[in-house]
N, C-alpha and C. Protein backbone atom coordinates (compact mmCIF):
# COMPACT_ATOMS: atom_id res chain seq x y z
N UNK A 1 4.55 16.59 -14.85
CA UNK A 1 4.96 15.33 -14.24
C UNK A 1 5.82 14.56 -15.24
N UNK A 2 6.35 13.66 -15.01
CA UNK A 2 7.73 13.23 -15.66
C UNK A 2 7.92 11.73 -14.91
N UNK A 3 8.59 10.98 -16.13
CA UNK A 3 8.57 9.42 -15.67
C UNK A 3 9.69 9.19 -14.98
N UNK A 4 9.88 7.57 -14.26
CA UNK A 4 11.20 7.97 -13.55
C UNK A 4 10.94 6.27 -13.63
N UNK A 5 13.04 6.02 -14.05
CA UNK A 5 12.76 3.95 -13.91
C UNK A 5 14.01 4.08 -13.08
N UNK A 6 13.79 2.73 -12.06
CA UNK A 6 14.98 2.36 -10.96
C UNK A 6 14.92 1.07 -11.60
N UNK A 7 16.50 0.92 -12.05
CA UNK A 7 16.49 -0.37 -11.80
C UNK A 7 17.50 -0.93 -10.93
N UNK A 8 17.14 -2.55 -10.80
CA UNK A 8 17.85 -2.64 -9.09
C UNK A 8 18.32 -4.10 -9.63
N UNK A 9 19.79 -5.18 -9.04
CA UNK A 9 19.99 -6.22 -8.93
C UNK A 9 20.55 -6.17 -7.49
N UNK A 10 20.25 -7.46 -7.28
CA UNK A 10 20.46 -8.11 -5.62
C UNK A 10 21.78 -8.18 -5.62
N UNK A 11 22.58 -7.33 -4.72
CA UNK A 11 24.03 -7.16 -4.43
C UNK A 11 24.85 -8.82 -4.04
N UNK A 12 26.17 -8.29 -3.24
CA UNK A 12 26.38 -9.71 -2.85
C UNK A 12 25.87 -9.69 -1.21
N UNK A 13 25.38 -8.77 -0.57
CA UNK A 13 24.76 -8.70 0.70
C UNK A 13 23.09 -9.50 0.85
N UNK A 14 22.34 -9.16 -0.25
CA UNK A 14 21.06 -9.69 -0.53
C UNK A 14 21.57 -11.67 -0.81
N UNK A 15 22.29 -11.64 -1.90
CA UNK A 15 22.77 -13.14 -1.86
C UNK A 15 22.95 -13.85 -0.90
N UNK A 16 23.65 -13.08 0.21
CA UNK A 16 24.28 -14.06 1.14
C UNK A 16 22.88 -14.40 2.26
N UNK A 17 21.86 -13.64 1.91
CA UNK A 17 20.95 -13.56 3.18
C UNK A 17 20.23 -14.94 2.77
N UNK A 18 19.39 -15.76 3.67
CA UNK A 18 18.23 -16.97 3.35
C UNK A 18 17.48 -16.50 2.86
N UNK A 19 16.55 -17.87 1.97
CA UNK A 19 15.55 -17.53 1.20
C UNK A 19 14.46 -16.73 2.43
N UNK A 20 14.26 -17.13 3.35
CA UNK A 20 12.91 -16.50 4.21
C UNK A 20 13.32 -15.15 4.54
N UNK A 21 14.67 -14.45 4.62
CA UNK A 21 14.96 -13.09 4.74
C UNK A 21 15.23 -12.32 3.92
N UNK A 22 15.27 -12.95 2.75
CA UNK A 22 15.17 -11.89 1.19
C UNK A 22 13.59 -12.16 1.17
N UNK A 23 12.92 -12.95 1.32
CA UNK A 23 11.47 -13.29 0.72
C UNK A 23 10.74 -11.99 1.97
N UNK A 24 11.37 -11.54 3.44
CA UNK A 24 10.96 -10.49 4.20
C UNK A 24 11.07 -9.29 3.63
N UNK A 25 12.23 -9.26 3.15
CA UNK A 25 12.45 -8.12 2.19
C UNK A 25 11.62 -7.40 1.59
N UNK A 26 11.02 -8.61 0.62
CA UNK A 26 10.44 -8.38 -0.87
C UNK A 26 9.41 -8.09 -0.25
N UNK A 27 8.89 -8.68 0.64
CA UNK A 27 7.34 -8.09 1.45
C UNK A 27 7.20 -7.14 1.57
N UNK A 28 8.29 -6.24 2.23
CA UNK A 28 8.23 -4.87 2.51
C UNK A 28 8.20 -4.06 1.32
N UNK A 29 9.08 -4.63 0.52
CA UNK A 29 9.39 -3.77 -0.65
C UNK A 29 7.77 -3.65 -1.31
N UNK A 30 6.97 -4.92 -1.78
CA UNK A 30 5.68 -4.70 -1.67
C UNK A 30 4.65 -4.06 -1.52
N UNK A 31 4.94 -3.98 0.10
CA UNK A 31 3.95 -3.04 0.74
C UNK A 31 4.27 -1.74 0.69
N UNK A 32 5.68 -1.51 0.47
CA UNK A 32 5.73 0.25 0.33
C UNK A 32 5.24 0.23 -1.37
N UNK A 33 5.33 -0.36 -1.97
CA UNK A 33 5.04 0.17 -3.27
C UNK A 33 3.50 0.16 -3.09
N UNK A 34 2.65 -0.82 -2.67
CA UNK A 34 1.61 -0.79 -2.15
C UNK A 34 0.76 1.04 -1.62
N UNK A 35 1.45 0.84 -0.83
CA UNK A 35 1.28 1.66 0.14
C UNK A 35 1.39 3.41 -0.68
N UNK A 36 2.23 3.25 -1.62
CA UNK A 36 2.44 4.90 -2.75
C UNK A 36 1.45 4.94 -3.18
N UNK A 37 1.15 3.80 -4.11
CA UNK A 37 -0.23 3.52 -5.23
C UNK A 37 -1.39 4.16 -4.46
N UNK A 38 -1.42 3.73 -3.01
CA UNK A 38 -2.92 4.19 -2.54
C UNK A 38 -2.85 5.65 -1.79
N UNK A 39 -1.67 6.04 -1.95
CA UNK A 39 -1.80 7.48 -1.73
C UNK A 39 -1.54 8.40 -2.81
N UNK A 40 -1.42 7.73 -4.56
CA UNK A 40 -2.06 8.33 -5.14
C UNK A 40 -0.71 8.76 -5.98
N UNK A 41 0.56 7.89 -5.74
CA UNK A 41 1.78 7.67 -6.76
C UNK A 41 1.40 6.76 -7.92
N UNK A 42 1.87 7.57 -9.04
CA UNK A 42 1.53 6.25 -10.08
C UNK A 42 2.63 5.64 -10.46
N UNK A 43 2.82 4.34 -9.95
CA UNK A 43 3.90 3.26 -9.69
C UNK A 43 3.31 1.92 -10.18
N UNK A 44 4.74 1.48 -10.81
CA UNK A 44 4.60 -0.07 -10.88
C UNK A 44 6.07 -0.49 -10.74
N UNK A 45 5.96 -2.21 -10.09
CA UNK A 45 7.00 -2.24 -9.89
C UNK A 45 7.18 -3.98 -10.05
N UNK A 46 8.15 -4.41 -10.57
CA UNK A 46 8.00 -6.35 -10.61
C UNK A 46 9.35 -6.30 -10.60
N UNK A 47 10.01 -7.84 -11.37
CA UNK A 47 11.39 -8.44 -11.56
C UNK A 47 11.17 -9.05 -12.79
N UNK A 48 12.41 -8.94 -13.10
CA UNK A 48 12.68 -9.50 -14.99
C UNK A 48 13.28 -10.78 -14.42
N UNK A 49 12.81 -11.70 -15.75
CA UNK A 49 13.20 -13.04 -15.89
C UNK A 49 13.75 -13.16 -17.08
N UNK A 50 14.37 -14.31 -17.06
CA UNK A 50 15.25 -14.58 -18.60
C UNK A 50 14.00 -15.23 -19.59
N UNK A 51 14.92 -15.88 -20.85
CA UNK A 51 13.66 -16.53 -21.44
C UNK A 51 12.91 -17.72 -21.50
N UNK A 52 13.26 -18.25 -20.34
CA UNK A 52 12.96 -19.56 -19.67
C UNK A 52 12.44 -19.16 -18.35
N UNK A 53 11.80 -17.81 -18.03
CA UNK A 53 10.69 -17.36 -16.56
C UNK A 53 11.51 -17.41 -15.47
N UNK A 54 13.42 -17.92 -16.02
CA UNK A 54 13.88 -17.54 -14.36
C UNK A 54 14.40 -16.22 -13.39
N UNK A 55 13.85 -16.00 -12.67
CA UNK A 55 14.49 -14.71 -12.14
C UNK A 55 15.74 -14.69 -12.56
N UNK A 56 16.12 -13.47 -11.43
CA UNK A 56 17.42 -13.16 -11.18
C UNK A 56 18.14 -11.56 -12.27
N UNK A 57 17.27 -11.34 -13.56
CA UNK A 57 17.44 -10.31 -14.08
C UNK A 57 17.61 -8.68 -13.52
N UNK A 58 17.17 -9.15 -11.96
CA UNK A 58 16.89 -7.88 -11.47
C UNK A 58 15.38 -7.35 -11.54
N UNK A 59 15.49 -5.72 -10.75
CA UNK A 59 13.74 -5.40 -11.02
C UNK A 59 13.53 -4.10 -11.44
N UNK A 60 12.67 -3.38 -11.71
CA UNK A 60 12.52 -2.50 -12.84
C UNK A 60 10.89 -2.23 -11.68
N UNK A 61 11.06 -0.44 -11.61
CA UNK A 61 9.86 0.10 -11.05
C UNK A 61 10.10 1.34 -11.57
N UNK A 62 8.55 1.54 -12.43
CA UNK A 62 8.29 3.04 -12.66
C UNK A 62 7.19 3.86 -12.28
N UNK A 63 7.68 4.81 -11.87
CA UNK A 63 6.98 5.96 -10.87
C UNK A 63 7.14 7.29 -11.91
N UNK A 64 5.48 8.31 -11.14
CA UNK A 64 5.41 9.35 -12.22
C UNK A 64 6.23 10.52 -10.58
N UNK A 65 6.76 11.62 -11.18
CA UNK A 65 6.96 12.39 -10.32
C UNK A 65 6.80 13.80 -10.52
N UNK A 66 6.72 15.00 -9.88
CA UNK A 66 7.53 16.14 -10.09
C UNK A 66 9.01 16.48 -10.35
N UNK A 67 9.77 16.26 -10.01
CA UNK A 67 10.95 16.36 -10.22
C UNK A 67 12.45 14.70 -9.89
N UNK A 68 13.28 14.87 -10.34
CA UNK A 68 14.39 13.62 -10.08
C UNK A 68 14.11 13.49 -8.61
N UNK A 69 14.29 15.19 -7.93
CA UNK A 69 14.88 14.97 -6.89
C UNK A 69 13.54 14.08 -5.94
N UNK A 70 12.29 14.66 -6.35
CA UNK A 70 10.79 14.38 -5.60
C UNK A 70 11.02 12.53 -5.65
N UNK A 71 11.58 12.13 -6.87
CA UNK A 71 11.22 10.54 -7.47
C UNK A 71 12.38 10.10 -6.93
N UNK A 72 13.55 10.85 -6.17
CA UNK A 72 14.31 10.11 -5.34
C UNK A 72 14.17 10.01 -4.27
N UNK A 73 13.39 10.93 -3.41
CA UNK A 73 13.41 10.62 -1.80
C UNK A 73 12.20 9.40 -1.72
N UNK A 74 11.56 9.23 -2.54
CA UNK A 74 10.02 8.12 -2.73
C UNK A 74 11.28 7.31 -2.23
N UNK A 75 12.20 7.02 -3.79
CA UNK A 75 12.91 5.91 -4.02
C UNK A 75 13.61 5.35 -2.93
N UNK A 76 14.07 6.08 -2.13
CA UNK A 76 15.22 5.79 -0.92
C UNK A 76 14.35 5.49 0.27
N UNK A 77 13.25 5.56 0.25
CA UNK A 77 12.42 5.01 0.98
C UNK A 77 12.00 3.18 1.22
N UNK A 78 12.30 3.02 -0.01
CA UNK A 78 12.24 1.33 -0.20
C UNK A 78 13.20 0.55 0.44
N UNK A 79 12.28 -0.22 1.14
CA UNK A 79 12.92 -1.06 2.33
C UNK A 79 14.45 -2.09 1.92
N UNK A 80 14.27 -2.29 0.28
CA UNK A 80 15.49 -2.87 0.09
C UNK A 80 16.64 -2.23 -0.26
N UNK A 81 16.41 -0.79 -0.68
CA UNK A 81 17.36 -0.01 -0.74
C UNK A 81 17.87 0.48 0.53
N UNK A 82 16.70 1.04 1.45
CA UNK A 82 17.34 1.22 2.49
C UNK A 82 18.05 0.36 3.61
N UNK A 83 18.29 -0.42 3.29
CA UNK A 83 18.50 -2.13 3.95
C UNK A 83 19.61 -2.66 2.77
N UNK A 84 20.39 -1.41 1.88
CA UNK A 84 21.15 -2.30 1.31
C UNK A 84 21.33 -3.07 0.49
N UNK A 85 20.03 -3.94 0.11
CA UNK A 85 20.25 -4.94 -0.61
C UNK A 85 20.43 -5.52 -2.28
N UNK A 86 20.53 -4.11 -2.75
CA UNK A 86 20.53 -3.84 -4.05
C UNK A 86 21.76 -2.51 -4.47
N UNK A 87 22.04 -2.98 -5.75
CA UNK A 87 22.49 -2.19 -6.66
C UNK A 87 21.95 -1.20 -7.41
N UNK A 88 21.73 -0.05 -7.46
CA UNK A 88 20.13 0.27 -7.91
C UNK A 88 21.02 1.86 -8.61
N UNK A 89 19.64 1.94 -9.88
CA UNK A 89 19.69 3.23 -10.40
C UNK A 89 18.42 4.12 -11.01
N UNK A 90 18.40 4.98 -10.96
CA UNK A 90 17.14 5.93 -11.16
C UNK A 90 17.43 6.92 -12.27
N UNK A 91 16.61 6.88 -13.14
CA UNK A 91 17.13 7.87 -14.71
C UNK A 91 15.27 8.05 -14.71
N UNK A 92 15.62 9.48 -15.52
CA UNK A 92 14.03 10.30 -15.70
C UNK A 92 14.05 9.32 -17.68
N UNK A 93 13.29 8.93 -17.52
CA UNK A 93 12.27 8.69 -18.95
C UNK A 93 12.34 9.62 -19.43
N UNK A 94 12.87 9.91 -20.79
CA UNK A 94 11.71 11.33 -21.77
C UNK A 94 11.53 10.36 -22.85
N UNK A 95 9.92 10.06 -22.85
CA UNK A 95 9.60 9.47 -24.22
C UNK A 95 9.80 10.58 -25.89
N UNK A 96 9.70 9.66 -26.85
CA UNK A 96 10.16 10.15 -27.69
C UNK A 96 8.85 9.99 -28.90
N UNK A 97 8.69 8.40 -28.79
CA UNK A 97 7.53 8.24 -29.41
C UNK A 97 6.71 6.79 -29.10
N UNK A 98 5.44 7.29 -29.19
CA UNK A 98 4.89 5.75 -28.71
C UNK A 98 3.55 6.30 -27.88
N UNK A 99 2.99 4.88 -27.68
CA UNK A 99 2.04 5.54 -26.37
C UNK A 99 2.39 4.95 -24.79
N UNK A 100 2.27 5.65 -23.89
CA UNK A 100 2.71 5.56 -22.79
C UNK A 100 1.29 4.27 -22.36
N UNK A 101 1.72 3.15 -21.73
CA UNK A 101 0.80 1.90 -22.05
C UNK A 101 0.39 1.86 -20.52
N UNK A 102 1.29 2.63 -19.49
CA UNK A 102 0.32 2.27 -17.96
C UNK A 102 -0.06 3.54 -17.82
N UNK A 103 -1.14 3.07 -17.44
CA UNK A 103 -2.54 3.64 -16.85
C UNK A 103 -2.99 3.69 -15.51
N UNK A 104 -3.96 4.41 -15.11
CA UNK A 104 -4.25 4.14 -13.65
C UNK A 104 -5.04 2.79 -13.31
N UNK A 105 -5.65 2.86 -14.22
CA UNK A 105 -6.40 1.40 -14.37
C UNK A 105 -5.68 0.29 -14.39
N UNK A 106 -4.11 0.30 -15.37
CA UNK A 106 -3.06 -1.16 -15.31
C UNK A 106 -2.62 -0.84 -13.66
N UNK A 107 -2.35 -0.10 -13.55
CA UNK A 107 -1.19 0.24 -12.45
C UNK A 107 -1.87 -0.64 -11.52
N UNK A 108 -3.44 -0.22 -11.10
CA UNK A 108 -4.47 -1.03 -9.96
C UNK A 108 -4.16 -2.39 -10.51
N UNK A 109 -4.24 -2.89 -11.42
CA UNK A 109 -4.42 -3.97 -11.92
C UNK A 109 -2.77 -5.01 -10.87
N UNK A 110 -1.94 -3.96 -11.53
CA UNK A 110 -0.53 -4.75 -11.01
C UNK A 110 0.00 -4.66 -9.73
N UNK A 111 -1.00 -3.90 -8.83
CA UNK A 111 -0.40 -3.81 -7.31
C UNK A 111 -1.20 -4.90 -6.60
C-alpha cells in the first residue's frame, strides 16, 4: 500500500457560487470522505489556512491505496471534483524518512 496527497484550490467556478452552495458542496465532500473511512480507506482530509487561521490556502487529503490508478478513481469520486469546483492534483508520497504520524486511531479522530 502506498500514500497518495490531492491537493485542491477553489477554481473561479467554486468562487462565483454563494456561500450556502459552496458550504453544499463541502457537505458532500464530507460525507464522501466520511463515507471511505467507514468502509475501511485510510483517509484524511481538511483545508489550510494562512498564519492568521484564514482559509482560502486550499485543501490537502491523504489516502492509503494500492496503486495511483486505485487512489484515482476514489479521488474522482469527490463531489467537488466531480462538480468542478476545484483545481486539483494527486502525487503518490514515497517517504524517505520520518515516522508516518496518521494512524487509524488519528484518522477516526479527524473524520
Amino acid at each position: 500500500m502506498s500514500w497518495f496527497i490531492k491537493t485542491e484550490k477553489f477554481n473561479k467556478k467554486a468562487i462565483g457560487l454563494s456561500s450556502r452552495e459552496r458550504t453544499k458542496f463541502i457537505s458532500e465532500h464530507v460525507s464522501w470522505v466520511k463515507k471511505l473511512s467507514l468502509s475501511g480507506v485510510k483517509i484524511a482530509s481538511g483545508y489550510l489556512v494562512d498564519k492568521d487561521q484564514h482559509p482560502g490556502g486550499g485543501g490537502l487529503l491523504i489516502l492509503e491505496a494500492d496503486s495511483y490508478e486505485k487512489a484515482k478513481k476514489l479521488i474522482i469520486k469527490d463531489p467537488i471534483i466531480k462538480n468542478q469546483l476545484v483545481d486539483w492534483k494527486l502525487e503518490e508520497w514515497l517517504p524517505v524518512y520520518g515516522e508516518l504520524l496518521i494512524t487509524n486511531s488519528t484518522l477516526g479522530e479527524l473524520a
